[in-house]
N, C-alpha and C. Protein backbone atom coordinates (compact mmCIF):
# COMPACT_ATOMS: atom_id res chain seq x y z
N UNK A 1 35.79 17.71 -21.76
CA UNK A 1 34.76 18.34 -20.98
C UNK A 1 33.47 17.53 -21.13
N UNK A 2 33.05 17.36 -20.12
CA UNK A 2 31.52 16.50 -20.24
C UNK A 2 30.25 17.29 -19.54
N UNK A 3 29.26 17.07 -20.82
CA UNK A 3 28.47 18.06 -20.76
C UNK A 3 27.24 17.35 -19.61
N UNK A 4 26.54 18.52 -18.95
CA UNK A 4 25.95 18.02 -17.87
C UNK A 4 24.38 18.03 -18.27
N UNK A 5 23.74 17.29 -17.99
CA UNK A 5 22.10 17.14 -18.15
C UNK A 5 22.08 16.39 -19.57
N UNK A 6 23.03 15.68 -19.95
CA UNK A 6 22.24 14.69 -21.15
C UNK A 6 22.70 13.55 -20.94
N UNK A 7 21.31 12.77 -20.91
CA UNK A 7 21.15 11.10 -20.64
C UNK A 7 21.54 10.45 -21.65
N UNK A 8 22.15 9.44 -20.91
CA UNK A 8 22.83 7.96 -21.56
C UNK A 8 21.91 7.18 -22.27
N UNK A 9 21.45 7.30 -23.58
CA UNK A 9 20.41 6.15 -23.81
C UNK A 9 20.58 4.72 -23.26
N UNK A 10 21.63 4.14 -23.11
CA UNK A 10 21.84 3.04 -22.58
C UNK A 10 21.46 2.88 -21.25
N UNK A 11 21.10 3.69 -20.38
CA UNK A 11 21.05 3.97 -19.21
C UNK A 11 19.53 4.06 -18.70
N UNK A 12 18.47 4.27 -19.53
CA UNK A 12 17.22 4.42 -19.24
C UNK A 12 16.14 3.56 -19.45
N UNK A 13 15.50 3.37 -18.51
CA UNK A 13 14.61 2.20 -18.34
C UNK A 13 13.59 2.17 -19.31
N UNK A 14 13.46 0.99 -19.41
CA UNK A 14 12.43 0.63 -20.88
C UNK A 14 11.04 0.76 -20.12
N UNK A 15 10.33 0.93 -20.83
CA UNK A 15 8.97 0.57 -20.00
C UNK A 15 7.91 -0.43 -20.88
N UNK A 16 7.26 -1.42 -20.28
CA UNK A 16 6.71 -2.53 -20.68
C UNK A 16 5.32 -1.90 -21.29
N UNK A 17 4.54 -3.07 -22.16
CA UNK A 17 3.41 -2.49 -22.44
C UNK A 17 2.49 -3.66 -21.54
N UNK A 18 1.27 -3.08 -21.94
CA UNK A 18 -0.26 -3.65 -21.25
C UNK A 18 0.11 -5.45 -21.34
N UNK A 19 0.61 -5.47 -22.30
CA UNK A 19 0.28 -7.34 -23.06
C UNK A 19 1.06 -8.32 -21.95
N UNK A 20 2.66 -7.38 -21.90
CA UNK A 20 3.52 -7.95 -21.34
C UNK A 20 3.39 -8.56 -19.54
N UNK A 21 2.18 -7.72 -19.19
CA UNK A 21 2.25 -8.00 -17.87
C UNK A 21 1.70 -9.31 -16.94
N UNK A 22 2.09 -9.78 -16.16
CA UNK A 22 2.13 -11.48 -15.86
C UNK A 22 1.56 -10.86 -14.43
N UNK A 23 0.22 -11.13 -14.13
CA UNK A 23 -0.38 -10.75 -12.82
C UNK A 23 -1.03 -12.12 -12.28
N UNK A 24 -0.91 -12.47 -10.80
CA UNK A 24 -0.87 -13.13 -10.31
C UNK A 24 -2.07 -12.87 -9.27
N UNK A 25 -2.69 -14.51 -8.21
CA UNK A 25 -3.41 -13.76 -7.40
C UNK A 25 -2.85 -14.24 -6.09
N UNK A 26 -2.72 -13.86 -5.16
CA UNK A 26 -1.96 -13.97 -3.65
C UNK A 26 -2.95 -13.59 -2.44
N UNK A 27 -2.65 -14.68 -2.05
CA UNK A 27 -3.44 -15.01 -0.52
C UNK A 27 -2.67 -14.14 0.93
N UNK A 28 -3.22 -13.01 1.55
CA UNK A 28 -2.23 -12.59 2.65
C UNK A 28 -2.86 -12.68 3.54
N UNK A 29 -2.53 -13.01 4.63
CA UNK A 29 -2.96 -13.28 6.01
C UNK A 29 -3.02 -12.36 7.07
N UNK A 30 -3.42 -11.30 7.43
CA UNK A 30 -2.84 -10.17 8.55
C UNK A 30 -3.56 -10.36 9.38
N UNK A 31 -3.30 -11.48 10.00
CA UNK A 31 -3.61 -11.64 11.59
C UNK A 31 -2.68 -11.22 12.40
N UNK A 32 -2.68 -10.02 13.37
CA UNK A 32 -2.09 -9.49 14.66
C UNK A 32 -1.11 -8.96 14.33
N UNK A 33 -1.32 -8.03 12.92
CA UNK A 33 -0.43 -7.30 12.38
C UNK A 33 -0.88 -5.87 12.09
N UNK A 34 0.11 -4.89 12.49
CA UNK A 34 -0.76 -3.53 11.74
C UNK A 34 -1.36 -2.86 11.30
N UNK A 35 -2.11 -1.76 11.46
CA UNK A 35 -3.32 -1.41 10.09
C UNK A 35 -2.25 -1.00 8.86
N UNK A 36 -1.39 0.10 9.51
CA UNK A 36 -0.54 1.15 8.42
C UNK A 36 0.54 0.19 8.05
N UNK A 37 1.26 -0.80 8.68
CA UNK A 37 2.35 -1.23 8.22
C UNK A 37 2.10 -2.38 7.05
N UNK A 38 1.22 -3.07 7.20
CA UNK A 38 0.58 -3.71 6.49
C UNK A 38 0.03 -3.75 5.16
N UNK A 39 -0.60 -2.53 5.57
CA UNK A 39 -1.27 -1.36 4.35
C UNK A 39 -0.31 -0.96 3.51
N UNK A 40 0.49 -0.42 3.68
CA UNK A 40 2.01 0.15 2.84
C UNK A 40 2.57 -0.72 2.15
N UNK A 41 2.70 -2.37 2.87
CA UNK A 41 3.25 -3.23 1.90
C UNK A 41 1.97 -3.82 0.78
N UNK A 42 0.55 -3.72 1.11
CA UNK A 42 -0.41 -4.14 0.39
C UNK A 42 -0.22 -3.45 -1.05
N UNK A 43 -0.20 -2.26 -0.57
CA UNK A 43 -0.33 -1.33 -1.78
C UNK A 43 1.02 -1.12 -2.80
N UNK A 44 2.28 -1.45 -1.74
CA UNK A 44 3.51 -1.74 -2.84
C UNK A 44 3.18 -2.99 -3.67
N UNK A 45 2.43 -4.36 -3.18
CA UNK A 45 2.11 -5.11 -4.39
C UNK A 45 1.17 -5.00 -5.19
N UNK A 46 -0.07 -4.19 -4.83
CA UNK A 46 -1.10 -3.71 -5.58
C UNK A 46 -0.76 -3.11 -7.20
N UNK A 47 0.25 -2.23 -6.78
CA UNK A 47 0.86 -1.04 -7.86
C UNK A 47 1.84 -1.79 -8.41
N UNK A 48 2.66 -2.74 -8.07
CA UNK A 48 3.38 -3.61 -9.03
C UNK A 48 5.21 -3.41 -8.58
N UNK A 49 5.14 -2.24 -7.83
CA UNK A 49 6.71 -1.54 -7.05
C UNK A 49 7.56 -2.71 -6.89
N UNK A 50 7.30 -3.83 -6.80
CA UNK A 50 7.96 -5.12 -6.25
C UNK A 50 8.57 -6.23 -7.30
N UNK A 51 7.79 -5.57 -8.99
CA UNK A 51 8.40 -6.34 -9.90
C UNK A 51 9.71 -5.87 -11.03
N UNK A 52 10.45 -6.24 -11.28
CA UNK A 52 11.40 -5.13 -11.69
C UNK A 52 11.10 -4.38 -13.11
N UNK A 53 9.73 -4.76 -13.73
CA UNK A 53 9.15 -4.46 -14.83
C UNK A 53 8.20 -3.25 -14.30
N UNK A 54 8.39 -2.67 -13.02
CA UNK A 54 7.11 -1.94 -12.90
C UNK A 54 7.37 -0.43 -14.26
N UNK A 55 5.62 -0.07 -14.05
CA UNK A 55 5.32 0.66 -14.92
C UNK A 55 4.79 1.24 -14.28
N UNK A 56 5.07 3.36 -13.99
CA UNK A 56 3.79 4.01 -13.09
C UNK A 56 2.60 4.37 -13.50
N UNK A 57 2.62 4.12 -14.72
CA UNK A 57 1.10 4.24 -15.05
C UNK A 57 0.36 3.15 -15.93
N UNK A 58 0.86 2.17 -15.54
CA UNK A 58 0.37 0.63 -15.78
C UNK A 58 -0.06 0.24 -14.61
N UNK A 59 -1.04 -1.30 -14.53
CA UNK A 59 -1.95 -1.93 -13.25
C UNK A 59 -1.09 -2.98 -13.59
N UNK A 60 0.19 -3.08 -12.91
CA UNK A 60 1.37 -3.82 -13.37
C UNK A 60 1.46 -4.56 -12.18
N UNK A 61 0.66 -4.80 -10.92
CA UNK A 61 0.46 -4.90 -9.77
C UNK A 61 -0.51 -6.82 -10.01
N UNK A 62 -0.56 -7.51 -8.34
CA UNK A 62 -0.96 -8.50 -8.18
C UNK A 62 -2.33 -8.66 -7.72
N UNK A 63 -3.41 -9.26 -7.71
CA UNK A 63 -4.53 -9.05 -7.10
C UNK A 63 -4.35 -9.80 -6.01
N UNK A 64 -4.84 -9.34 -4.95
CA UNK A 64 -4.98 -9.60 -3.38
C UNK A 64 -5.76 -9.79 -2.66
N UNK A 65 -5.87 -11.16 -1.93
CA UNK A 65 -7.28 -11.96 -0.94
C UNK A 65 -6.34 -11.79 0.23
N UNK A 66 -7.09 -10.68 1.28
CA UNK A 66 -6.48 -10.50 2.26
C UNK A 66 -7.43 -11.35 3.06
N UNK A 67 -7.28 -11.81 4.24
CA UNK A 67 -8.57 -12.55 5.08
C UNK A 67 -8.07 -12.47 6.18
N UNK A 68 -8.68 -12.36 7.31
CA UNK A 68 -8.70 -12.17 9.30
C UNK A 68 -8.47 -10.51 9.10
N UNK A 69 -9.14 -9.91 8.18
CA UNK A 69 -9.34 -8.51 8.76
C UNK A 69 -9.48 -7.87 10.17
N UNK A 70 -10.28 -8.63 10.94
CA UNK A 70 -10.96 -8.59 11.99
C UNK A 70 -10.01 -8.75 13.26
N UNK A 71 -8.74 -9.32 13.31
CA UNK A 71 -7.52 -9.41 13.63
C UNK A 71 -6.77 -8.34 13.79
N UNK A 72 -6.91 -7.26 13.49
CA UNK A 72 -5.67 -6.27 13.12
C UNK A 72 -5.51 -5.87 14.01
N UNK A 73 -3.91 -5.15 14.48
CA UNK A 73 -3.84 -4.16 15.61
C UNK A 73 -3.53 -2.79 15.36
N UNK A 74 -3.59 -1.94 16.15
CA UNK A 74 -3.48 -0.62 16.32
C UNK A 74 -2.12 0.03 17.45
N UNK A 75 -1.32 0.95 16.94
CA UNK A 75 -0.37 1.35 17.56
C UNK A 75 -0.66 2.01 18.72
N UNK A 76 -0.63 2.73 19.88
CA UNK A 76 -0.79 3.04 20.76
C UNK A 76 -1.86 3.25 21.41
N UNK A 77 -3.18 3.98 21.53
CA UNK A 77 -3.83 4.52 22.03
C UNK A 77 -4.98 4.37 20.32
N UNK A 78 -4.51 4.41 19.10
CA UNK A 78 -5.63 4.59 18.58
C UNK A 78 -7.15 3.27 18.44
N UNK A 79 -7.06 2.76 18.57
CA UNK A 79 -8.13 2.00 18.92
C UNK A 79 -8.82 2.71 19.72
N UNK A 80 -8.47 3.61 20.55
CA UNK A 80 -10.04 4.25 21.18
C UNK A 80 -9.80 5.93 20.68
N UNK A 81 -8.89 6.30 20.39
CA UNK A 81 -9.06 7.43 19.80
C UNK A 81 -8.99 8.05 18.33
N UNK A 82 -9.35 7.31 17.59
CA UNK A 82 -8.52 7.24 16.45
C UNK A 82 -10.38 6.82 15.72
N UNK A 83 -10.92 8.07 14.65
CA UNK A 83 -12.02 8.43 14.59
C UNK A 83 -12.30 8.49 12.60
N UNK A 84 -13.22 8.24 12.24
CA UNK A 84 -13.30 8.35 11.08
C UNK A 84 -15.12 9.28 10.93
N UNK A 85 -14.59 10.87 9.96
CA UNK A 85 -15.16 11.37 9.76
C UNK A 85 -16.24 11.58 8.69
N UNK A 86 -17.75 11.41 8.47
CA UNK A 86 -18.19 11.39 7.00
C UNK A 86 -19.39 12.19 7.10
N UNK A 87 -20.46 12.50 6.20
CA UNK A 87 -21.02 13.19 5.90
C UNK A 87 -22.14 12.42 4.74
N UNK A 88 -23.12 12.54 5.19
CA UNK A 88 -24.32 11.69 4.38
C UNK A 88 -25.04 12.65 3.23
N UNK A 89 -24.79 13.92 3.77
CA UNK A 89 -25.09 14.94 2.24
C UNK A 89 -26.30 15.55 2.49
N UNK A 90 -27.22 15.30 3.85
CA UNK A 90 -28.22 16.03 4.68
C UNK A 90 -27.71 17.10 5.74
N UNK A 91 -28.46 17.51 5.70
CA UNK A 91 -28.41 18.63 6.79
C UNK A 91 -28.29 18.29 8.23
N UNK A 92 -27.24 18.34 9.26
CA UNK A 92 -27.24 17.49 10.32
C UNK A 92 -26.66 16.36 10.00
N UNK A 93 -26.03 15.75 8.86
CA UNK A 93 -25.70 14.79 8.02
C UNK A 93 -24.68 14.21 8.63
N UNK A 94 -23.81 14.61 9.24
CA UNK A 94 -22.21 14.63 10.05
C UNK A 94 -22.38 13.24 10.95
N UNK A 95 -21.41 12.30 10.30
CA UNK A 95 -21.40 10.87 11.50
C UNK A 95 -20.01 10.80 11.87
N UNK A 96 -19.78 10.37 12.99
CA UNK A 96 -18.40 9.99 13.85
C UNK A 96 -18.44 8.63 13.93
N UNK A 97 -17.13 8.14 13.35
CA UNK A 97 -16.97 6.73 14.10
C UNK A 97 -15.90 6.30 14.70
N UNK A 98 -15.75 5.70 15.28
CA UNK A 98 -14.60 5.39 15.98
C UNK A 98 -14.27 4.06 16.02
N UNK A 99 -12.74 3.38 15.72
CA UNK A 99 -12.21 1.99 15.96
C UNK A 99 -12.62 1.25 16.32
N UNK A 100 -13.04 1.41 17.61
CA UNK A 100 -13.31 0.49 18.39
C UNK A 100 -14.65 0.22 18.29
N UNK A 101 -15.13 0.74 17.66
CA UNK A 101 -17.22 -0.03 17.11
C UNK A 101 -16.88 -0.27 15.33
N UNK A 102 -15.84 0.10 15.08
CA UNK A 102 -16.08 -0.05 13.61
C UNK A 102 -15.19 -1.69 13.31
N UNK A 103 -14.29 -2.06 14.09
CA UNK A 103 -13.86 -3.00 13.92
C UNK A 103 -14.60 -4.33 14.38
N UNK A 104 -15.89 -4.29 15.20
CA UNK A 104 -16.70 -5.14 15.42
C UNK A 104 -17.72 -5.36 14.14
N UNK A 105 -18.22 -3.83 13.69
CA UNK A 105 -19.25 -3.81 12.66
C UNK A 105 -18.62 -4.26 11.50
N UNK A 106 -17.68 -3.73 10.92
CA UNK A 106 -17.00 -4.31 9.63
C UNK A 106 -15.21 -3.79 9.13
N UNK A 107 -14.47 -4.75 10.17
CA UNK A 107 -13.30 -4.84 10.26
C UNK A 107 -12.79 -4.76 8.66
N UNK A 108 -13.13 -5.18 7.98
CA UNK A 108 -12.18 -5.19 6.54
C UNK A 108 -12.40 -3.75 5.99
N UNK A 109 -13.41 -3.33 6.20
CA UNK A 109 -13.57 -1.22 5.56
C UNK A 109 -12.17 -0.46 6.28
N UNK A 110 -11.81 -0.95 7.59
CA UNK A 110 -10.65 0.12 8.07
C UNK A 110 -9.47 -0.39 7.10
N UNK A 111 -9.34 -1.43 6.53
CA UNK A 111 -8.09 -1.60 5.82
C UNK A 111 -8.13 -1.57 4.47
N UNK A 112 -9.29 -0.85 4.02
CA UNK A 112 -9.53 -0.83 2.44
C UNK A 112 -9.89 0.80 2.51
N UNK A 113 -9.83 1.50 3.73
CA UNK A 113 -9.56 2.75 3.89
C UNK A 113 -8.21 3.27 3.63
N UNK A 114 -7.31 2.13 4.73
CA UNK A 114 -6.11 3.26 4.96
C UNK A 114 -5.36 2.72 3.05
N UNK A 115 -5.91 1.53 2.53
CA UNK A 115 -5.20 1.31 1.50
C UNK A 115 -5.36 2.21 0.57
N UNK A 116 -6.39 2.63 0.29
CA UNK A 116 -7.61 3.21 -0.68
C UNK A 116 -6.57 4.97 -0.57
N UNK A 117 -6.45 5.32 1.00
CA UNK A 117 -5.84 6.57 1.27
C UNK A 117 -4.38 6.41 0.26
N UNK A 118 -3.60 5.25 0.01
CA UNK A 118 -2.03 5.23 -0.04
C UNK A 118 -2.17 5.15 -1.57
N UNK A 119 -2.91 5.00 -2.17
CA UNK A 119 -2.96 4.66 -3.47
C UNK A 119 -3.40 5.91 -4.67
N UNK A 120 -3.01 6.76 -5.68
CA UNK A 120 -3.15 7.55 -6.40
C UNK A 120 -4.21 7.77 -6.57
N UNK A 121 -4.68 9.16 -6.52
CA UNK A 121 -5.96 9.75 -7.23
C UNK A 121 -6.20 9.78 -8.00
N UNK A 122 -6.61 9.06 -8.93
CA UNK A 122 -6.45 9.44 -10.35
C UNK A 122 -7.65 7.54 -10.96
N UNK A 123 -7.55 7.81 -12.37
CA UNK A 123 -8.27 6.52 -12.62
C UNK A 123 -7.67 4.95 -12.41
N UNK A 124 -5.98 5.55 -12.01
CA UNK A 124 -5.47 3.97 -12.02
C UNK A 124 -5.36 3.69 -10.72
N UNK A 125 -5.75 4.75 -10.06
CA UNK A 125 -5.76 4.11 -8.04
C UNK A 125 -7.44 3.80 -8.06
N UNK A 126 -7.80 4.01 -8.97
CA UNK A 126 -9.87 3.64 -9.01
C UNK A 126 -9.84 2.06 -9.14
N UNK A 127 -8.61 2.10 -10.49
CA UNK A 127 -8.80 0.58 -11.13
C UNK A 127 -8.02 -0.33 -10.15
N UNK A 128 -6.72 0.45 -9.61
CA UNK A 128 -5.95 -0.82 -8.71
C UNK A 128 -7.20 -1.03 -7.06
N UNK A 129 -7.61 -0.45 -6.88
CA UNK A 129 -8.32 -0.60 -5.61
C UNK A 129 -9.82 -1.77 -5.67
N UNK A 130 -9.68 -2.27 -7.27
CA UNK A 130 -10.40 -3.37 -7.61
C UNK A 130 -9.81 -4.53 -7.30
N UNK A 131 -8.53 -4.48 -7.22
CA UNK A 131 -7.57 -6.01 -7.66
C UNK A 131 -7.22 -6.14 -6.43
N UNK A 132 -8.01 -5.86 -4.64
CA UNK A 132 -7.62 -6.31 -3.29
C UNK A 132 -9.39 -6.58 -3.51
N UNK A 133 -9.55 -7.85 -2.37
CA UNK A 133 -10.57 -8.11 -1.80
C UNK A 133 -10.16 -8.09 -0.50
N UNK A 134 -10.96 -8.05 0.47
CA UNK A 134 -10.40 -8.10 2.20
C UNK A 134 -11.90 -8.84 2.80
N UNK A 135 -11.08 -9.88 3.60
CA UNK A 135 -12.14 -10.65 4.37
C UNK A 135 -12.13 -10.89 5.60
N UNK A 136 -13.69 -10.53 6.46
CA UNK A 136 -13.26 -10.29 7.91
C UNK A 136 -12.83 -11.86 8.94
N UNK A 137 -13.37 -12.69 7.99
CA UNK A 137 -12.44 -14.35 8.75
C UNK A 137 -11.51 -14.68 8.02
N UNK A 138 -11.16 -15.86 7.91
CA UNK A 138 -9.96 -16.62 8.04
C UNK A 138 -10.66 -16.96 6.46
N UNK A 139 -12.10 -17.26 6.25
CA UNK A 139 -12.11 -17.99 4.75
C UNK A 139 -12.57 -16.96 3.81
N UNK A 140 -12.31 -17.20 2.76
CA UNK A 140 -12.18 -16.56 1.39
C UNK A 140 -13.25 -17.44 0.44
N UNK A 141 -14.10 -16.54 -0.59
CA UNK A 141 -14.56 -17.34 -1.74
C UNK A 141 -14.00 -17.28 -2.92
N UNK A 142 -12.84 -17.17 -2.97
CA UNK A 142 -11.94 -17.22 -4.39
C UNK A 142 -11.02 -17.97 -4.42
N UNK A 143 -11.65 -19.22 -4.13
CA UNK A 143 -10.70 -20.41 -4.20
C UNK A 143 -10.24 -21.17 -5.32
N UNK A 144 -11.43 -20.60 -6.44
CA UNK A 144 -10.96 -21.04 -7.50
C UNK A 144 -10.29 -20.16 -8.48
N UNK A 145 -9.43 -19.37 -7.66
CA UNK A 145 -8.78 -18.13 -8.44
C UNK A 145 -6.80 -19.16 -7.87
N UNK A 146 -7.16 -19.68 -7.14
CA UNK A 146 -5.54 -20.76 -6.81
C UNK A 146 -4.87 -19.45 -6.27
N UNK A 147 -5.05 -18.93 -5.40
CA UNK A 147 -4.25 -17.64 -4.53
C UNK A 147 -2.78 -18.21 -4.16
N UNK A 148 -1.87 -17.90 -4.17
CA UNK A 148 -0.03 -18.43 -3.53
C UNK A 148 -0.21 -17.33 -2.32
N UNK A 149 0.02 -18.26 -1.39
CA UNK A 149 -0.37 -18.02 -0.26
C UNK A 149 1.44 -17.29 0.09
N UNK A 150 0.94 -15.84 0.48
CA UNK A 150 2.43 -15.39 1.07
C UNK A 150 2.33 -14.70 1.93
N UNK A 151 3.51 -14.43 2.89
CA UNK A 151 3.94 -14.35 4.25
C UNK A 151 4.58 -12.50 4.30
N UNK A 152 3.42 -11.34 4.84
CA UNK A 152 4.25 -10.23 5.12
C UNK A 152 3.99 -10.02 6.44
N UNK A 153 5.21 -9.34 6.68
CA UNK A 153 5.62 -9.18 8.28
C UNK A 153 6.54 -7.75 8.41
């Protein structure tokens, strides 16, 4: 008879410490690519999901020079309807913005939004949301960080 609900020690994943972790910095390109699809894979390398050492409450994740922010596309209709809501903390305080003026004024905030949204509440989605930079051209000033330039699609 085999008893049900007790784990195999052999069977359960080790988990790494702080020392062990080998973080890297990577160059991504998202020109004429997605906000959300994009975003989802940013944040799977941010958090580290992609190394087979990940840890969920380790910054076990890669730091990231995204650049051509300013490039991005939008799925159907949201570029003109598709609105971001805030509040300045005055009375009457309430601002609307919308896509299509915010991607002229400062294209890299919509993708450090929707990333910022995908990433844990807590102090280690505070600390991973340090380790992306996003740039609205093509050039970057962290050249002397040697970025490995890689390809998501």
């Amino acid at each position: 008879m085999v008893a049900t609900g007790v784990m195999n020690p052999q069977v359960c994943t080790k988990y790494i410490s702080g020392k062990q972790i080998k973080k890297k910095w990577l160059l991504v390109d998202v020109d004429g690519l997605y906000v959300g699809r994009i975003a989802s894979k940013l944040v799977e390398i941010l958090r580290g999901k992609n190394k087979p050492y990940y840890t969920p409450f380790l910054d076990c994740g890669d730091n990231l020079v995204v650049v051509n922010c300013g490039k991005l596309k939008f799925s159907g209709d949201k570029m003109n309807s598709k609105s971001f809501l805030r509040y300045t903390g005055y009375p009457g305080g309430q601002r609307l913005s919308y896509v299509k003026d915010l991607i002229k004024e400062r294209p890299s905030w919509i993708l450090m939004h929707s990333v910022k949204g995908m990433l844990p509440k807590n102090r280690l989605g505070r600390k991973l949301l340090k380790n992306i930079r996003c740039f609205d051209g093509g050039e970057h000033n962290l050249g002397s960080q040697n970025p490995e330039k890689i390809v998501l699609r």
